[in-house]
C-alpha atoms as a PDB file:
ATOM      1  CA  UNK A   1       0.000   0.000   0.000  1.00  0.00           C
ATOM      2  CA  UNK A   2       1.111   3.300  -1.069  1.00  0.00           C
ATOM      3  CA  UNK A   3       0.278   6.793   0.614  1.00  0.00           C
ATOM      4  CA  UNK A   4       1.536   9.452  -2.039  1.00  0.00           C
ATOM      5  CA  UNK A   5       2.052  12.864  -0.392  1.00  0.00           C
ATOM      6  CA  UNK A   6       2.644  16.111  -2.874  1.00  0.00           C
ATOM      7  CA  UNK A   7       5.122  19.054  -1.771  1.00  0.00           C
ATOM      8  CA  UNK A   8       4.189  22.300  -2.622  1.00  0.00           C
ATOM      9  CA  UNK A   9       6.912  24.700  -3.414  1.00  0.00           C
ATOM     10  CA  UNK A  10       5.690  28.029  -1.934  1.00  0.00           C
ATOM     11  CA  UNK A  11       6.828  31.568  -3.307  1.00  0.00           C
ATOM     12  CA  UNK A  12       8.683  33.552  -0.734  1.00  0.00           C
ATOM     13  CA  UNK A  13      10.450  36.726  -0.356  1.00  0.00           C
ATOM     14  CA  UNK A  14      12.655  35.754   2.469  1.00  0.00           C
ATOM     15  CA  UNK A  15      16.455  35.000   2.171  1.00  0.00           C
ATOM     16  CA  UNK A  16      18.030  35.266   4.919  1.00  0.00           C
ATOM     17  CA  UNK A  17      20.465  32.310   8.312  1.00  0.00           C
ATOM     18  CA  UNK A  18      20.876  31.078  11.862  1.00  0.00           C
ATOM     19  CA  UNK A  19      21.899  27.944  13.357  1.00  0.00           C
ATOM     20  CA  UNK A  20      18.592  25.565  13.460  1.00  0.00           C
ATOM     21  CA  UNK A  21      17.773  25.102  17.099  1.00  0.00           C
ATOM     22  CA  UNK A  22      18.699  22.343  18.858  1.00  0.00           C
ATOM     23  CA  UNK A  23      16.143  18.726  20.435  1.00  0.00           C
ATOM     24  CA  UNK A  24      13.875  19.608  17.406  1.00  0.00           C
ATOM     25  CA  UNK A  25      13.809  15.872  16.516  1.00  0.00           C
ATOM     26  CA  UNK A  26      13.612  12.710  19.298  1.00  0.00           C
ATOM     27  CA  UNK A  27      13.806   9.071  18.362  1.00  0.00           C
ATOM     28  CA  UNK A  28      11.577   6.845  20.631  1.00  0.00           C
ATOM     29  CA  UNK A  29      11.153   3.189  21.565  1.00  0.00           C
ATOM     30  CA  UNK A  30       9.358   1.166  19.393  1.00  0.00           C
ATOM     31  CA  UNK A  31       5.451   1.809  19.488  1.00  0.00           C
ATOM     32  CA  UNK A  32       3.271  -0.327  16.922  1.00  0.00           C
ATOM     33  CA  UNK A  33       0.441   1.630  17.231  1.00  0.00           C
ATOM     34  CA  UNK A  34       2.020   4.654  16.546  1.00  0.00           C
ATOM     35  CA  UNK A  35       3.157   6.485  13.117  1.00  0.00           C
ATOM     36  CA  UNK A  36       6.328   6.137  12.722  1.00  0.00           C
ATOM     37  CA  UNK A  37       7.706   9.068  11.612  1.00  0.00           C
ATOM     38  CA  UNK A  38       5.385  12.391  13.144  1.00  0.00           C
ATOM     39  CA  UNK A  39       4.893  15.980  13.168  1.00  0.00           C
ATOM     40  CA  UNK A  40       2.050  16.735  15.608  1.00  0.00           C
ATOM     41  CA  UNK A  41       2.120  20.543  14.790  1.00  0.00           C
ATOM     42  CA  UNK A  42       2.930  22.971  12.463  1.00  0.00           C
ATOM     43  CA  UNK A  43       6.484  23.261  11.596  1.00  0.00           C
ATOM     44  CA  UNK A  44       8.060  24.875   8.863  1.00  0.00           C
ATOM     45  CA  UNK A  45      11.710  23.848   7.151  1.00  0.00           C
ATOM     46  CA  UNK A  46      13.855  25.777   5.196  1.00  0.00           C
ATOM     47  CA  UNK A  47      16.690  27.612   5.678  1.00  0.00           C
ATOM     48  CA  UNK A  48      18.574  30.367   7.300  1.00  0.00           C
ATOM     49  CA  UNK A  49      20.880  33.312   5.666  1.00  0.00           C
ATOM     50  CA  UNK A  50      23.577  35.115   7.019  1.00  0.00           C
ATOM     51  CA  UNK A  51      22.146  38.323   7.926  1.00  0.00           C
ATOM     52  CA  UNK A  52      23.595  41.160   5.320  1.00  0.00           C
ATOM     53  CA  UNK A  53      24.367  44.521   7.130  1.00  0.00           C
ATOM     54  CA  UNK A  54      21.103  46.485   8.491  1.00  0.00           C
ATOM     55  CA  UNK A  55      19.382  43.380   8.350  1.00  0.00           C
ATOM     56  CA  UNK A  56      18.228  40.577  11.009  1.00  0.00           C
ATOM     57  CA  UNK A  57      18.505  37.050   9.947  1.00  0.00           C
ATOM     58  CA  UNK A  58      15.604  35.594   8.725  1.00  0.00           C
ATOM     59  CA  UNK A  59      13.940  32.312   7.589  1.00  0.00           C
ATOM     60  CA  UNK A  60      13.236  31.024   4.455  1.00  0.00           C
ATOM     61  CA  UNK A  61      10.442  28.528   4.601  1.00  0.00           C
ATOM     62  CA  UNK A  62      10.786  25.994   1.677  1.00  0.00           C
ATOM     63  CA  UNK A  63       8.549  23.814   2.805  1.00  0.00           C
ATOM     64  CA  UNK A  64       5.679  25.497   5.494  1.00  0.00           C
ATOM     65  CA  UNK A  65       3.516  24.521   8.142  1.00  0.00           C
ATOM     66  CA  UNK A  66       4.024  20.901   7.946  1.00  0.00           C
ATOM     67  CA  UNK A  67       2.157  18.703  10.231  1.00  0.00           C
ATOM     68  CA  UNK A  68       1.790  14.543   9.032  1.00  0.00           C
ATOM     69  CA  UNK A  69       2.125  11.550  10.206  1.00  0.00           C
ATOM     70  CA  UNK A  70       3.794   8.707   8.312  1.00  0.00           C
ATOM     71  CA  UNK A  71       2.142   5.301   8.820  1.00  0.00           C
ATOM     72  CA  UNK A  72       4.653   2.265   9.531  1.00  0.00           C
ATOM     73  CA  UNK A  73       4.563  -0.562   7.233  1.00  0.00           C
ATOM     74  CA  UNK A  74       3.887   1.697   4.158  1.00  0.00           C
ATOM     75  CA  UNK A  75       5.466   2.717   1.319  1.00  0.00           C
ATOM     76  CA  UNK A  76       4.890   6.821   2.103  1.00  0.00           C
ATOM     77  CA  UNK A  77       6.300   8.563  -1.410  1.00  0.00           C
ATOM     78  CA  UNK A  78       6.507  12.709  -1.598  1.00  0.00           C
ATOM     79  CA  UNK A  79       6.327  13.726  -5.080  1.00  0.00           C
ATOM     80  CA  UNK A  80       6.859  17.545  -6.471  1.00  0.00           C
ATOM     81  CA  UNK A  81       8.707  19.607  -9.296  1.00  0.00           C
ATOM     82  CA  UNK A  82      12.088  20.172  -9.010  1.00  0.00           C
ATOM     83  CA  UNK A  83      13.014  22.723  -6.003  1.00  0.00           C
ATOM     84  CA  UNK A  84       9.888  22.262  -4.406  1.00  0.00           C
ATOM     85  CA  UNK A  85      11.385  21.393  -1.282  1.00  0.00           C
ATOM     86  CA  UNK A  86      11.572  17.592  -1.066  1.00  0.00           C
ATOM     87  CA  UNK A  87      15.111  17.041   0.460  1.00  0.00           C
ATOM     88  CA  UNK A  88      14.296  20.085   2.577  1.00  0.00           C
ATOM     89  CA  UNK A  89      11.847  18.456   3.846  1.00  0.00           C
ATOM     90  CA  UNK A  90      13.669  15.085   4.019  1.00  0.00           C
ATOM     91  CA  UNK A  91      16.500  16.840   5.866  1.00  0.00           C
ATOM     92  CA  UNK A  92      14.336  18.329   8.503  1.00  0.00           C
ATOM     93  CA  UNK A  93      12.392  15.223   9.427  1.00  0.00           C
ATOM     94  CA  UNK A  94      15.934  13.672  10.182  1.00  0.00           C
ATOM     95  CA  UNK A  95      17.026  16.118  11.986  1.00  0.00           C
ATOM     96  CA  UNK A  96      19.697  17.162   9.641  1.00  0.00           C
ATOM     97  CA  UNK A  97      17.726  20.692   7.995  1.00  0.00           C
ATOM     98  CA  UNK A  98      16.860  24.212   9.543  1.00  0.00           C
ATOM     99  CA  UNK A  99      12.735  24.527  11.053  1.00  0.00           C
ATOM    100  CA  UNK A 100      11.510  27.266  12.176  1.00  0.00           C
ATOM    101  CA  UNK A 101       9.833  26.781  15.119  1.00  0.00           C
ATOM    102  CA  UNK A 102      10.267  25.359  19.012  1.00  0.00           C
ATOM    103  CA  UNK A 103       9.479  22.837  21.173  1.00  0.00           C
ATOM    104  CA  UNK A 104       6.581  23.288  23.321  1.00  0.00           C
ATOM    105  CA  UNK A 105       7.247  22.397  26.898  1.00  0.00           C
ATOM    106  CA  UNK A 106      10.025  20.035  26.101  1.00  0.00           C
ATOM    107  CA  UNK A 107       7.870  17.968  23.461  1.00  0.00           C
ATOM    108  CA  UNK A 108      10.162  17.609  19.930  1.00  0.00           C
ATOM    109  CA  UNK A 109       8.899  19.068  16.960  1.00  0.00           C
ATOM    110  CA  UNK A 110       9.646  15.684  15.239  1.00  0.00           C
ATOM    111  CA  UNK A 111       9.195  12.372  16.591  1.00  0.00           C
ATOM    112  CA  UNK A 112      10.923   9.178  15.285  1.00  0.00           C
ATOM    113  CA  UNK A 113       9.725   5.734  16.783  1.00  0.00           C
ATOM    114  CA  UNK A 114      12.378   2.935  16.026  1.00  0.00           C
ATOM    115  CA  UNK A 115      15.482   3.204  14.126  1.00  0.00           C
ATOM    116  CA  UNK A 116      16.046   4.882  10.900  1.00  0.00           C
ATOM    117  CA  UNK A 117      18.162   4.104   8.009  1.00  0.00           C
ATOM    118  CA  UNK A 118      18.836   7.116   5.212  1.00  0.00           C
ATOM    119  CA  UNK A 119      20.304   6.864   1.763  1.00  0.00           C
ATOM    120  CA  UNK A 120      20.678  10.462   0.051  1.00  0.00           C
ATOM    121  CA  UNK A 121      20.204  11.382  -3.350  1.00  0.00           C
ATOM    122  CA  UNK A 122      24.167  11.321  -3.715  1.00  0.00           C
ATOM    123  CA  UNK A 123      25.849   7.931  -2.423  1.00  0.00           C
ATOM    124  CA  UNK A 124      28.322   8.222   0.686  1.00  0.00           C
ATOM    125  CA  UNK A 125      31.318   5.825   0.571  1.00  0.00           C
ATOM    126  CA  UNK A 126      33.741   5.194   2.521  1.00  0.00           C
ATOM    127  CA  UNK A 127      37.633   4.037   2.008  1.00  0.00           C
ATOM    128  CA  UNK A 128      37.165   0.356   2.506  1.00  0.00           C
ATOM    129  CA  UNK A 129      35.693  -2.745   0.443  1.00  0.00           C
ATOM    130  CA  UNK A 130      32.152  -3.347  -0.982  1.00  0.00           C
ATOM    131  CA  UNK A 131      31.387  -5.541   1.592  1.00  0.00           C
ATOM    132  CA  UNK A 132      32.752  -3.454   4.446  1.00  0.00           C
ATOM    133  CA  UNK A 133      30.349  -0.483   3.069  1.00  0.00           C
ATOM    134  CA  UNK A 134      27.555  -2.262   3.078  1.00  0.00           C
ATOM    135  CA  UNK A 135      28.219  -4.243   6.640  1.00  0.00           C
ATOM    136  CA  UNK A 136      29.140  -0.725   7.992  1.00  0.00           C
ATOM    137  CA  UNK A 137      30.386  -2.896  11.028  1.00  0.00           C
ATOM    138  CA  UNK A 138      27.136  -5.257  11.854  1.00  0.00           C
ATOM    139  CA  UNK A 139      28.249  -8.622  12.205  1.00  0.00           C
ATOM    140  CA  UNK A 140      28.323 -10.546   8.828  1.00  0.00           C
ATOM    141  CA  UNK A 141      24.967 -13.024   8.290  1.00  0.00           C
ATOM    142  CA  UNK A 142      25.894 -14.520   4.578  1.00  0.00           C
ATOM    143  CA  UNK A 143      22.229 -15.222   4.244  1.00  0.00           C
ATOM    144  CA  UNK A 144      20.772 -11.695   4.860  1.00  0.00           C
ATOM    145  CA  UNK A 145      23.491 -10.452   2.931  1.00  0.00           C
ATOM    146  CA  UNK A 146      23.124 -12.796  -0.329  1.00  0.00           C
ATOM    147  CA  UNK A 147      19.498 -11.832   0.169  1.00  0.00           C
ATOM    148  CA  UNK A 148      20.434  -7.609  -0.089  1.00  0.00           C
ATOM    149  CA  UNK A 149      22.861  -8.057  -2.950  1.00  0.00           C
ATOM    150  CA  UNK A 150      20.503  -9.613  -4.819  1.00  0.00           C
ATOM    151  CA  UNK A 151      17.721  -7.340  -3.927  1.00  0.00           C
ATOM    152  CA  UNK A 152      19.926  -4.212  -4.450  1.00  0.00           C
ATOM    153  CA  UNK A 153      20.646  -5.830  -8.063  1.00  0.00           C
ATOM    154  CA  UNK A 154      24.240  -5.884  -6.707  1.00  0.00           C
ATOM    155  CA  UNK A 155      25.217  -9.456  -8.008  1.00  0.00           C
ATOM    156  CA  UNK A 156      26.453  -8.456 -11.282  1.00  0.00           C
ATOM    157  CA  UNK A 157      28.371  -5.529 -10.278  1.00  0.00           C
ATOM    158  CA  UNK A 158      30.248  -7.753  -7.705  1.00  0.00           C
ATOM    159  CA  UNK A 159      31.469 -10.135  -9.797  1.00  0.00           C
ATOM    160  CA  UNK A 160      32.870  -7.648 -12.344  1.00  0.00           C
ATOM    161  CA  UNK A 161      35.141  -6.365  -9.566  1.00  0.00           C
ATOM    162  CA  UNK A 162      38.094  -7.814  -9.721  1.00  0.00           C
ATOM    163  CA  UNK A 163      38.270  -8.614  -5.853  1.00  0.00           C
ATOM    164  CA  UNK A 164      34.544  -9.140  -5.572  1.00  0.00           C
ATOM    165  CA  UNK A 165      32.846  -7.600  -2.760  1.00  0.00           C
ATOM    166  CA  UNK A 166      36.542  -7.790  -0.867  1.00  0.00           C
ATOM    167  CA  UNK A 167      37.231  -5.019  -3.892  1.00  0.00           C
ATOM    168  CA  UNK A 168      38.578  -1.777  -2.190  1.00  0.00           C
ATOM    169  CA  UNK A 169      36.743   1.339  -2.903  1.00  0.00           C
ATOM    170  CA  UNK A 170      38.944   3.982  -3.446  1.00  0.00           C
ATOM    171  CA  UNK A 171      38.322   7.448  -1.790  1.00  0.00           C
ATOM    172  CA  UNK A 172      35.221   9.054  -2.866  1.00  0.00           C
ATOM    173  CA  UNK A 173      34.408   5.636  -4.775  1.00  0.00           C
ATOM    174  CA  UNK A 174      36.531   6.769  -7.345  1.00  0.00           C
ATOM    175  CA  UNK A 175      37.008   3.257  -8.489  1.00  0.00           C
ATOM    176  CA  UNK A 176      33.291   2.326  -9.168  1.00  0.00           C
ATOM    177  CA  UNK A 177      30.208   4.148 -11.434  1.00  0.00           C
ATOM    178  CA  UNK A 178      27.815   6.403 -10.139  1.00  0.00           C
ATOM    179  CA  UNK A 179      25.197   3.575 -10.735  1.00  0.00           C
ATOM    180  CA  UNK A 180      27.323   1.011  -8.101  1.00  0.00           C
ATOM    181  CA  UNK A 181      28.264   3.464  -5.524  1.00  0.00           C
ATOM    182  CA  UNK A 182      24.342   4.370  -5.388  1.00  0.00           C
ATOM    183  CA  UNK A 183      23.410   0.509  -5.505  1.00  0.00           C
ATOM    184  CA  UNK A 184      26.102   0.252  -2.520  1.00  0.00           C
ATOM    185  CA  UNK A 185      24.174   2.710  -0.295  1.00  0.00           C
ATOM    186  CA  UNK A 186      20.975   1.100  -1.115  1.00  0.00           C
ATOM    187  CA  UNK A 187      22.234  -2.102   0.000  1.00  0.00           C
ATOM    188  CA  UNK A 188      23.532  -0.662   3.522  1.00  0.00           C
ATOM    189  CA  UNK A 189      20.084   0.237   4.095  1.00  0.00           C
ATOM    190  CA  UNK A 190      18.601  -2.936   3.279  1.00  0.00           C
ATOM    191  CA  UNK A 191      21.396  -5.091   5.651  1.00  0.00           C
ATOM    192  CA  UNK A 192      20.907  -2.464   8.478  1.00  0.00           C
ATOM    193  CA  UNK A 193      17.284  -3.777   8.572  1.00  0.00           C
ATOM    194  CA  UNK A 194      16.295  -0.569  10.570  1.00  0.00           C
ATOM    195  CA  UNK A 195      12.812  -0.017  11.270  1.00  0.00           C
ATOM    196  CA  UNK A 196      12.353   2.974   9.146  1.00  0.00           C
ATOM    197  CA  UNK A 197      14.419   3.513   5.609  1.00  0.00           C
ATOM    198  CA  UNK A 198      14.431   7.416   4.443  1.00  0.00           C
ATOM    199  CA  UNK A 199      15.502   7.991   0.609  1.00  0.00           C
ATOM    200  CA  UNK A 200      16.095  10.901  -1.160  1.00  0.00           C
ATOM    201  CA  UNK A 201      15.487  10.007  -4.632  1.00  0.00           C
ATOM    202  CA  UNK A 202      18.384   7.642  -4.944  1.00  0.00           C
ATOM    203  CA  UNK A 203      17.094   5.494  -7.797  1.00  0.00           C
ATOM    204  CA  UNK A 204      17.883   8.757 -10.251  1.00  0.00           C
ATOM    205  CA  UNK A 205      21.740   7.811 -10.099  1.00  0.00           C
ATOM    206  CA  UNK A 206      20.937   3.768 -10.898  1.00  0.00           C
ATOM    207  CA  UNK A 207      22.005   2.456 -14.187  1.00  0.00           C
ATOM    208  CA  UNK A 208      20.056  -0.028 -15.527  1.00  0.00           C
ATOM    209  CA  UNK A 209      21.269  -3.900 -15.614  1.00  0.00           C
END
């Protein structure tokens, strides 16, 4: 089941940057009952300017007044045009992007109930082998891990390495395409099995097989 949410890029005159205030996002035990990702009230994200002289800082509000709750055990997809605000809005429900607003007596303006796995629209790697980036230091299970290369379509791309998946990636992934580092970070996500799995449009960067 799929619940398809749209962002709405919003016209604003305001430019201007702070640092985003701190506890805005809490991670919780696990509660079945419960969304697991929520906003219970009206937040705005954005960003903040440097203030130019004769001017305060001030907000810019990509993405306003955002209050949802994302079920658990749900494909939840945010669609909109380009610039509309979708990482922005990514980036503040992890706690990683500017709101503007605060907590109301100690409550988080974001609430995250289990653990969360994110892969971002560009691929992080590390300096160490295809398997190591993908274990990210959780004990090896060969059975879970067959099951996420083959699920992350990573089969081929290991057996063209000349190491296999004991291959080491050079800095930056310099060594491997676009398409393999992205497949990579999509396969971290998939062995963490974490609760909750964030993307960022990662599939954009996947060359077909």
């Amino acid at each position: 089941t799929s619940t398809w949410a749209a962002a709405e890029k919003k016209e604003t005159t305001t430019t201007t940057t702070t640092e985003p205030i701190s506890g805005e996002v809490a991670a919780t035990s696990d509660d079945s009952a419960a969304a697991a990702i929520s906003v219970p009230r009206p937040v705005s994200f954005g960003y903040w300017t440097a203030a130019v002289e004769g001017s305060e800082p001030a907000f810019a509000p990509l993405v306003p007044d955002v209050q949802l709750e994302i079920p658990r055990g749900k494909l939840t997809m945010v669609t909109g045009a380009t610039a509309s605000g979708k990482s922005t809005l990514v980036a503040g429900l992890i706690g990683e992007g500017d709101v503007d607003a605060e907590s109301v007596d100690g409550e988080p303006l974001v609430t995250i109930r289990g653990d969360l796995a994110y892969v971002p629209q560009d691929a992080w790697i590390m300096n160490a082998t295809v398997r190591g980036n993908i274990l990210m230091g959780q004990e090896f299970d060969e059975e879970r891990y067959v099951d996420t290369l083959l699920a992350c379509e990573l089969t081929a791309d290991v057996e063209q390495l000349a190491g296999g998946d004991a291959t080491e990636i050079g800095e930056r992934g310099i060594n491997v395409s676009g398409g393999q580092k992205q497949r990579i970070a999509l396969a971290r996500a998939a062995y963490s099995s974490r609760d909750i799995i964030v993307m960022d449009d990662p599939l954009s960067a996947v060359d077909p097989h």
